[in-house]
PDB file of N, CA and C in Angstrom:
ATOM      1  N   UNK A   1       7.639  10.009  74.047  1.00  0.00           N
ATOM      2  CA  UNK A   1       9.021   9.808  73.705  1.00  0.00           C
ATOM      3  C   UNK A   1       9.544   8.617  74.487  1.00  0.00           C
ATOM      4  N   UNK A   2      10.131   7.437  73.814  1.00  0.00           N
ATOM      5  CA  UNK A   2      10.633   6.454  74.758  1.00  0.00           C
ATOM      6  C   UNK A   2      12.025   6.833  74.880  1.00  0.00           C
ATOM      7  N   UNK A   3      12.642   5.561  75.842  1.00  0.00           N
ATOM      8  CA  UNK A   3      13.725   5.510  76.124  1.00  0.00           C
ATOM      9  C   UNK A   3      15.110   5.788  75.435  1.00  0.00           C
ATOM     10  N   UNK A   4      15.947   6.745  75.388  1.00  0.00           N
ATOM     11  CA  UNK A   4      17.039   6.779  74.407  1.00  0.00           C
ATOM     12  C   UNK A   4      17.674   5.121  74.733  1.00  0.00           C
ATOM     13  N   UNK A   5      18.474   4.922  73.522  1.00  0.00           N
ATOM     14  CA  UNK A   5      18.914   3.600  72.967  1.00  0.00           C
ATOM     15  C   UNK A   5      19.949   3.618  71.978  1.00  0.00           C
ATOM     16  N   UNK A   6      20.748   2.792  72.083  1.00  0.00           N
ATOM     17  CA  UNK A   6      22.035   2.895  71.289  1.00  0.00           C
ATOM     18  C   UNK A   6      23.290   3.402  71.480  1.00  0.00           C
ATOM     19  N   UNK A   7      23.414   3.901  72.285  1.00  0.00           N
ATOM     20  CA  UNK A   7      24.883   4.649  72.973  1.00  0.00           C
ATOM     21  C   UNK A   7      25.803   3.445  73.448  1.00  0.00           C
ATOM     22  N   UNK A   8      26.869   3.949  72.995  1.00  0.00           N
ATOM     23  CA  UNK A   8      28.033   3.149  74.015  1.00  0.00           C
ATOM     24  C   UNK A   8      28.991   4.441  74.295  1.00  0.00           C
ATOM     25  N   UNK A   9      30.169   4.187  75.404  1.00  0.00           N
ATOM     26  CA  UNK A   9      31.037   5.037  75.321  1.00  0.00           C
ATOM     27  C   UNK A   9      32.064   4.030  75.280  1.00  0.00           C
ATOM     28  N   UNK A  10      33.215   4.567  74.932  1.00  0.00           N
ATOM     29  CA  UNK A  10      35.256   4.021  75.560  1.00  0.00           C
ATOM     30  C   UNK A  10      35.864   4.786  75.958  1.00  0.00           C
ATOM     31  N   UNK A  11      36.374   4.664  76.785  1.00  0.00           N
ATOM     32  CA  UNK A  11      37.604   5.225  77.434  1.00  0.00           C
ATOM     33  C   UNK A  11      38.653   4.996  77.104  1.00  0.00           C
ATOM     34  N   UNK A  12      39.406   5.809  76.594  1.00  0.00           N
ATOM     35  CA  UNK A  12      40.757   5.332  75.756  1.00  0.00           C
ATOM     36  C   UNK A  12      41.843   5.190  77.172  1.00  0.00           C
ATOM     37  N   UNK A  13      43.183   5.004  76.652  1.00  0.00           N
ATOM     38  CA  UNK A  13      43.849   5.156  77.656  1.00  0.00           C
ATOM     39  C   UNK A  13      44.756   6.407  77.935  1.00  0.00           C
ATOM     40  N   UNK A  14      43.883   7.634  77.161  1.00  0.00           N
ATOM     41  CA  UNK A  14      44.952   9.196  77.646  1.00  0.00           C
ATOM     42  C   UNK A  14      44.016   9.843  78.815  1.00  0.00           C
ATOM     43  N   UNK A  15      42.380   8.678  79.048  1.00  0.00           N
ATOM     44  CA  UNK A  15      41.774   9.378  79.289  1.00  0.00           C
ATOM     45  C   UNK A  15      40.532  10.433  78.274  1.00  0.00           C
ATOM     46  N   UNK A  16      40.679   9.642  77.566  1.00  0.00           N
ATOM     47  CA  UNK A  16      39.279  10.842  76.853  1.00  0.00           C
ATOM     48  C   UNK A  16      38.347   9.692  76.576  1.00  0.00           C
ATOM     49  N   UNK A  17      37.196   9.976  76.327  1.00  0.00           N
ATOM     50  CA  UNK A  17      36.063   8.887  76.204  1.00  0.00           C
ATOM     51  C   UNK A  17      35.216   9.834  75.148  1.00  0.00           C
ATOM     52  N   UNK A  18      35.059   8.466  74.483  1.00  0.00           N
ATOM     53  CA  UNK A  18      34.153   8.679  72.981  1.00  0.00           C
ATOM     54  C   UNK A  18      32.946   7.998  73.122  1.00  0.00           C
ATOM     55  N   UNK A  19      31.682   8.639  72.957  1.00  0.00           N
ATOM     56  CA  UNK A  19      30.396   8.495  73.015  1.00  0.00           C
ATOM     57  C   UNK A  19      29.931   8.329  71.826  1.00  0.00           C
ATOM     58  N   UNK A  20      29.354   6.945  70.908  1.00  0.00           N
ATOM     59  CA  UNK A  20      29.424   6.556  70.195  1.00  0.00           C
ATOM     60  C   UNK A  20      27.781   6.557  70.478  1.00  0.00           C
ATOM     61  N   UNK A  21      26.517   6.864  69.161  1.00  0.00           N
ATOM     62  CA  UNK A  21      25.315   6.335  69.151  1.00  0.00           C
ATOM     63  C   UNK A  21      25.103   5.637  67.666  1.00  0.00           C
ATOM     64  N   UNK A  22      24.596   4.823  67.805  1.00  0.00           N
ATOM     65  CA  UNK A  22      24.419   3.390  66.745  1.00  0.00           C
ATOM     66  C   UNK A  22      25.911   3.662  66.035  1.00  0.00           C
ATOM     67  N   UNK A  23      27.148   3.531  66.569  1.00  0.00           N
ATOM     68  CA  UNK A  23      28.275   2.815  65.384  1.00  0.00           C
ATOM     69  C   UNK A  23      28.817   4.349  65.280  1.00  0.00           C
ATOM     70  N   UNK A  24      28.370   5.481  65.185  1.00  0.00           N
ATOM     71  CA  UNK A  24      29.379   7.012  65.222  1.00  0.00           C
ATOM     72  C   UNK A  24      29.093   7.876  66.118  1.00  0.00           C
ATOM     73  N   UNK A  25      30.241   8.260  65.749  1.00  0.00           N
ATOM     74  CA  UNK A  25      30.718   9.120  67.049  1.00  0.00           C
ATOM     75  C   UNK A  25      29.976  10.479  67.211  1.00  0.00           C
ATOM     76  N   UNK A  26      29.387  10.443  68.334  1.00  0.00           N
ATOM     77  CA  UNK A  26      28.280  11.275  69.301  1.00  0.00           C
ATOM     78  C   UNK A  26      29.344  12.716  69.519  1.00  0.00           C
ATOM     79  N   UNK A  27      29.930  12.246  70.586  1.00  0.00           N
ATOM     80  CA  UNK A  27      30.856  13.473  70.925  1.00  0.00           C
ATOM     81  C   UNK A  27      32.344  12.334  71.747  1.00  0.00           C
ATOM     82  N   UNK A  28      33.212  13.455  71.497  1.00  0.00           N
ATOM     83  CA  UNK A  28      34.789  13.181  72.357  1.00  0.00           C
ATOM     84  C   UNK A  28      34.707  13.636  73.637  1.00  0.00           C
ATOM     85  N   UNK A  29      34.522  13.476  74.860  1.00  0.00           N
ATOM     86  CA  UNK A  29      34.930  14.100  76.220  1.00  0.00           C
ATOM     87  C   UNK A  29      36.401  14.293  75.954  1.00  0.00           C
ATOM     88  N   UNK A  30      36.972  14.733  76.822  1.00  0.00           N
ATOM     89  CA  UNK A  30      38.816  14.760  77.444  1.00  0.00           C
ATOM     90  C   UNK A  30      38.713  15.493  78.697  1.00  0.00           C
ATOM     91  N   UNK A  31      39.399  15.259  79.552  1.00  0.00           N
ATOM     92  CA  UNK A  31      40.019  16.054  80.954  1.00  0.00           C
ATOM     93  C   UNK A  31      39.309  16.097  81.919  1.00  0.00           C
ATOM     94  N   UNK A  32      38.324  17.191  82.601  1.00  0.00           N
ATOM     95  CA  UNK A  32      37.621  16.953  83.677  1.00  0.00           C
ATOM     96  C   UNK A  32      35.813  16.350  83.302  1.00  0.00           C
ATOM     97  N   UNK A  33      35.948  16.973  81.924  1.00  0.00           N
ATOM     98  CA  UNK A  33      34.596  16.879  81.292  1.00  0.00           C
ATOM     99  C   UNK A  33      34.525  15.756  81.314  1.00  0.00           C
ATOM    100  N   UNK A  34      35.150  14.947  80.898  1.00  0.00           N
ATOM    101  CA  UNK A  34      35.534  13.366  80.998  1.00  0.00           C
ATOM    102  C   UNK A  34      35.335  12.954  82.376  1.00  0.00           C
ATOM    103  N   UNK A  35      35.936  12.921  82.735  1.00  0.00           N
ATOM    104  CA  UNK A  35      35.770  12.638  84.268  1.00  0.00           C
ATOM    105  C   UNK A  35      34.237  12.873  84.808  1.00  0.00           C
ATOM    106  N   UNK A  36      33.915  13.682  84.789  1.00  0.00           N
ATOM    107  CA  UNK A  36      33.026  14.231  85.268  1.00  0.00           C
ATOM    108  C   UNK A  36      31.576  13.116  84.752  1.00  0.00           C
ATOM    109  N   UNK A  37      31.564  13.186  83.209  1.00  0.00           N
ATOM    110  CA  UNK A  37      30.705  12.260  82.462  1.00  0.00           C
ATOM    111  C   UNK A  37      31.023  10.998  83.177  1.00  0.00           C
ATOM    112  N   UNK A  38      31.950  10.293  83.413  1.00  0.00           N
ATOM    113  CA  UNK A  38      32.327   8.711  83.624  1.00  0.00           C
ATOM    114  C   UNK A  38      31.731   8.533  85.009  1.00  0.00           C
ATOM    115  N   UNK A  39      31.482   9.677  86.163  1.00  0.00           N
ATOM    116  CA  UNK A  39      31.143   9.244  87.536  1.00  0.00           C
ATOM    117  C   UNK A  39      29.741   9.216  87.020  1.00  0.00           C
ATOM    118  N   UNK A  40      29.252  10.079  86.431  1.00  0.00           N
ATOM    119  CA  UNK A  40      27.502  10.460  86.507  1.00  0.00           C
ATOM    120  C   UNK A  40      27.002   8.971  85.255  1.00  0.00           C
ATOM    121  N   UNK A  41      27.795   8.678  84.525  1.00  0.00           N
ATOM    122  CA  UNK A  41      27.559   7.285  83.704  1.00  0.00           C
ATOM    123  C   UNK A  41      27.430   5.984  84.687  1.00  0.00           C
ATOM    124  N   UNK A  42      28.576   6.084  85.589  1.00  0.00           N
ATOM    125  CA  UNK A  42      28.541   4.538  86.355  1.00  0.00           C
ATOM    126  C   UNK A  42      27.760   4.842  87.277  1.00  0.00           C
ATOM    127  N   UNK A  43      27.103   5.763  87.875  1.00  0.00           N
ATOM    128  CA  UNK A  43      26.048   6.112  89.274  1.00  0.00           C
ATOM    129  C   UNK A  43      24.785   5.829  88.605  1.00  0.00           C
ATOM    130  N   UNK A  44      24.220   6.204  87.206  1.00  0.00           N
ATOM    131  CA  UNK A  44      22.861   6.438  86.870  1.00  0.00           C
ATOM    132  C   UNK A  44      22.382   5.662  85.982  1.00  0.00           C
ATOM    133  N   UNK A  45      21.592   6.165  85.160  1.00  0.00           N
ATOM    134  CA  UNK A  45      21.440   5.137  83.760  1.00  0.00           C
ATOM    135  C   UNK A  45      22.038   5.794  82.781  1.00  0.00           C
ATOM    136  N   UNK A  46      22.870   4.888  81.941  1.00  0.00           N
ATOM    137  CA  UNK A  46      23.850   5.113  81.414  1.00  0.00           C
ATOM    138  C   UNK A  46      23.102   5.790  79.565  1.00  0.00           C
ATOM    139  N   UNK A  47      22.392   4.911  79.049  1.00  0.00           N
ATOM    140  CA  UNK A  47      21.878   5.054  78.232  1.00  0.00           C
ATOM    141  C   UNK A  47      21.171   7.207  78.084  1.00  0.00           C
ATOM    142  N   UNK A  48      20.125   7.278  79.209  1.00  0.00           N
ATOM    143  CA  UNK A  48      20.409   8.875  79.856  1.00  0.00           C
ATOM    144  C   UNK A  48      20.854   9.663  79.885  1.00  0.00           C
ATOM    145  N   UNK A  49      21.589   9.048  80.376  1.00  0.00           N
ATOM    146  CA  UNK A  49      23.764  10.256  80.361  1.00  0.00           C
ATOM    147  C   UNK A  49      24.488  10.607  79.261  1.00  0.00           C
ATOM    148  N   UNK A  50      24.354   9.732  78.447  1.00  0.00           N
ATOM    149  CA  UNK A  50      24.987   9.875  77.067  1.00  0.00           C
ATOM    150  C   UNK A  50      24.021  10.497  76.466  1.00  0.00           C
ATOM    151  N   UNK A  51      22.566  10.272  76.314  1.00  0.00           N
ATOM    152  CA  UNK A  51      21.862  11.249  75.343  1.00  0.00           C
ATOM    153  C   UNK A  51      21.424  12.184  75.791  1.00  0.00           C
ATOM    154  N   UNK A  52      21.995  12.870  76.997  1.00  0.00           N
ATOM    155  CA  UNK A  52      21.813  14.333  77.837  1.00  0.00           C
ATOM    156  C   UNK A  52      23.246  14.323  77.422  1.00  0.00           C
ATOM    157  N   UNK A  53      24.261  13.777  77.502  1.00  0.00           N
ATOM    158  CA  UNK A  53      25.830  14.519  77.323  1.00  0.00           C
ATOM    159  C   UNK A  53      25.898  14.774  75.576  1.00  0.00           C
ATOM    160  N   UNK A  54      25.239  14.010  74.831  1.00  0.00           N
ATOM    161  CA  UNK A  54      25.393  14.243  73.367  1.00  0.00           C
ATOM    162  C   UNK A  54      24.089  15.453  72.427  1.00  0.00           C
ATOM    163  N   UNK A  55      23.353  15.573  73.429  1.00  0.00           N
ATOM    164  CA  UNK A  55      22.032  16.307  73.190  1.00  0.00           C
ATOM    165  C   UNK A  55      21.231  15.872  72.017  1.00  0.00           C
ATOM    166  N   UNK A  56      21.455  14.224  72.428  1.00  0.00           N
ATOM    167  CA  UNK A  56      20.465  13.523  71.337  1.00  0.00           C
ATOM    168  C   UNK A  56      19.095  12.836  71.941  1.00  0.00           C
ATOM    169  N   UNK A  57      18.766  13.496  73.258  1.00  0.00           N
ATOM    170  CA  UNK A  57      17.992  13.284  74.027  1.00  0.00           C
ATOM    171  C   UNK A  57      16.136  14.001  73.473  1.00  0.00           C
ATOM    172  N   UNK A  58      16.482  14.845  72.888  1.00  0.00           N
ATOM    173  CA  UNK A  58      15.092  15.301  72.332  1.00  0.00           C
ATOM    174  C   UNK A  58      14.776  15.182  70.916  1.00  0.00           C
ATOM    175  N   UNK A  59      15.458  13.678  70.397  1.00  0.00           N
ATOM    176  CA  UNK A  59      14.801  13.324  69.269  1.00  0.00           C
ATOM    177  C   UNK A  59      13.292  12.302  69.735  1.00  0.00           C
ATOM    178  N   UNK A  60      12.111  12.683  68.742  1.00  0.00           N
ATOM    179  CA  UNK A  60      11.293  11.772  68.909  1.00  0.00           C
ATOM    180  C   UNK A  60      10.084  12.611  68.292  1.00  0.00           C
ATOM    181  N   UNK A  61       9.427  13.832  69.169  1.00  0.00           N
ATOM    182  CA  UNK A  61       8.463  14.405  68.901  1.00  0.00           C
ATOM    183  C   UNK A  61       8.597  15.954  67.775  1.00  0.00           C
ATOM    184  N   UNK A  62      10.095  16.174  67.616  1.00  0.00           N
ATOM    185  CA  UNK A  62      10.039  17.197  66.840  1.00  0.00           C
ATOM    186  C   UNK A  62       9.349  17.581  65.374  1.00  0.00           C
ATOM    187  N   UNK A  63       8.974  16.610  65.256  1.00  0.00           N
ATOM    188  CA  UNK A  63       8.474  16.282  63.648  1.00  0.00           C
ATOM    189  C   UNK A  63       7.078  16.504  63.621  1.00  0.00           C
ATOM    190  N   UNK A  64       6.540  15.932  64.778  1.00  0.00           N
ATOM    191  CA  UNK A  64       4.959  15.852  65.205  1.00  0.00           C
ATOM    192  C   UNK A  64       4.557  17.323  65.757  1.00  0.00           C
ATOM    193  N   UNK A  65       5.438  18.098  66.761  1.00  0.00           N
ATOM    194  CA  UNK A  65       5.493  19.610  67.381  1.00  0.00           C
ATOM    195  C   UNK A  65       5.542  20.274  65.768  1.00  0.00           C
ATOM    196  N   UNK A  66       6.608  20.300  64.592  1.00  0.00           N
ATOM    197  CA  UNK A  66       6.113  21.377  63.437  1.00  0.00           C
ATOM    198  C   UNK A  66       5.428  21.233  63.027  1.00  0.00           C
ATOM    199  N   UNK A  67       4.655  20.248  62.593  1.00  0.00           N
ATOM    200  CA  UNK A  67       3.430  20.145  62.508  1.00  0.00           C
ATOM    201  C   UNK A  67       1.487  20.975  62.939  1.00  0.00           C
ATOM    202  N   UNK A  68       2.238  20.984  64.028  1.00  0.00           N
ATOM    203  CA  UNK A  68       0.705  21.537  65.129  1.00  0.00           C
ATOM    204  C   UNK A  68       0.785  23.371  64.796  1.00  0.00           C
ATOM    205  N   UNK A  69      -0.127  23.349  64.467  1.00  0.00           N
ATOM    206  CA  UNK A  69      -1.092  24.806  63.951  1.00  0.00           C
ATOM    207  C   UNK A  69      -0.356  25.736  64.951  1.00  0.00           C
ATOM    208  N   UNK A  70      -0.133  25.571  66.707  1.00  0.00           N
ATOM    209  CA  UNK A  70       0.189  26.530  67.195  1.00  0.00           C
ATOM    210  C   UNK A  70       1.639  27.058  66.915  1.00  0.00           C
ATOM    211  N   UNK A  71       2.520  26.197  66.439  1.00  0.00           N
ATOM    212  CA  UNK A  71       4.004  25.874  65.597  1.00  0.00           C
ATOM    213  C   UNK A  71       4.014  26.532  64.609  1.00  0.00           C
ATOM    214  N   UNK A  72       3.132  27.479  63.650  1.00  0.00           N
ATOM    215  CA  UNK A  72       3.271  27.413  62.726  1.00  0.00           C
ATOM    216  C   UNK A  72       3.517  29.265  62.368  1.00  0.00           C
TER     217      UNK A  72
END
């Protein structure tokens, strides 16, 4: 599985931040959840954070896993 790719976020100005992957919208934060996402975004790798905060982090091998005999 490589690197997640394509995320951006914004921060509006009420405070809520929209997590955008390729061009739509991932998920809305607001309030502490928000907050909370924006410290662990600017400390780490950002790209990461967003596809662990949007749970688009385990696309890649699911297709190849239904596949396999023990899957079945």
């Amino acid at each position: 599985m490589g690197r997640p790719t394509g995320f951006d976020w914004t921060e509006r100005g009420d405070g809520t931040v929209v997590v955008t992957h390729r061009g739509r919208t991932a998920a809305t934060l607001r309030g502490p959840r928000a907050a909370k996402f924006l410290a662990e975004a600017e400390s780490g790798d950002a790209q990461l954070v967003m596809a662990r905060w949007t749970g688009a982090y385990r696309f890649g091998n699911e297709r190849t896993a239904r596949a396999h005999p023990r899957n079945r």
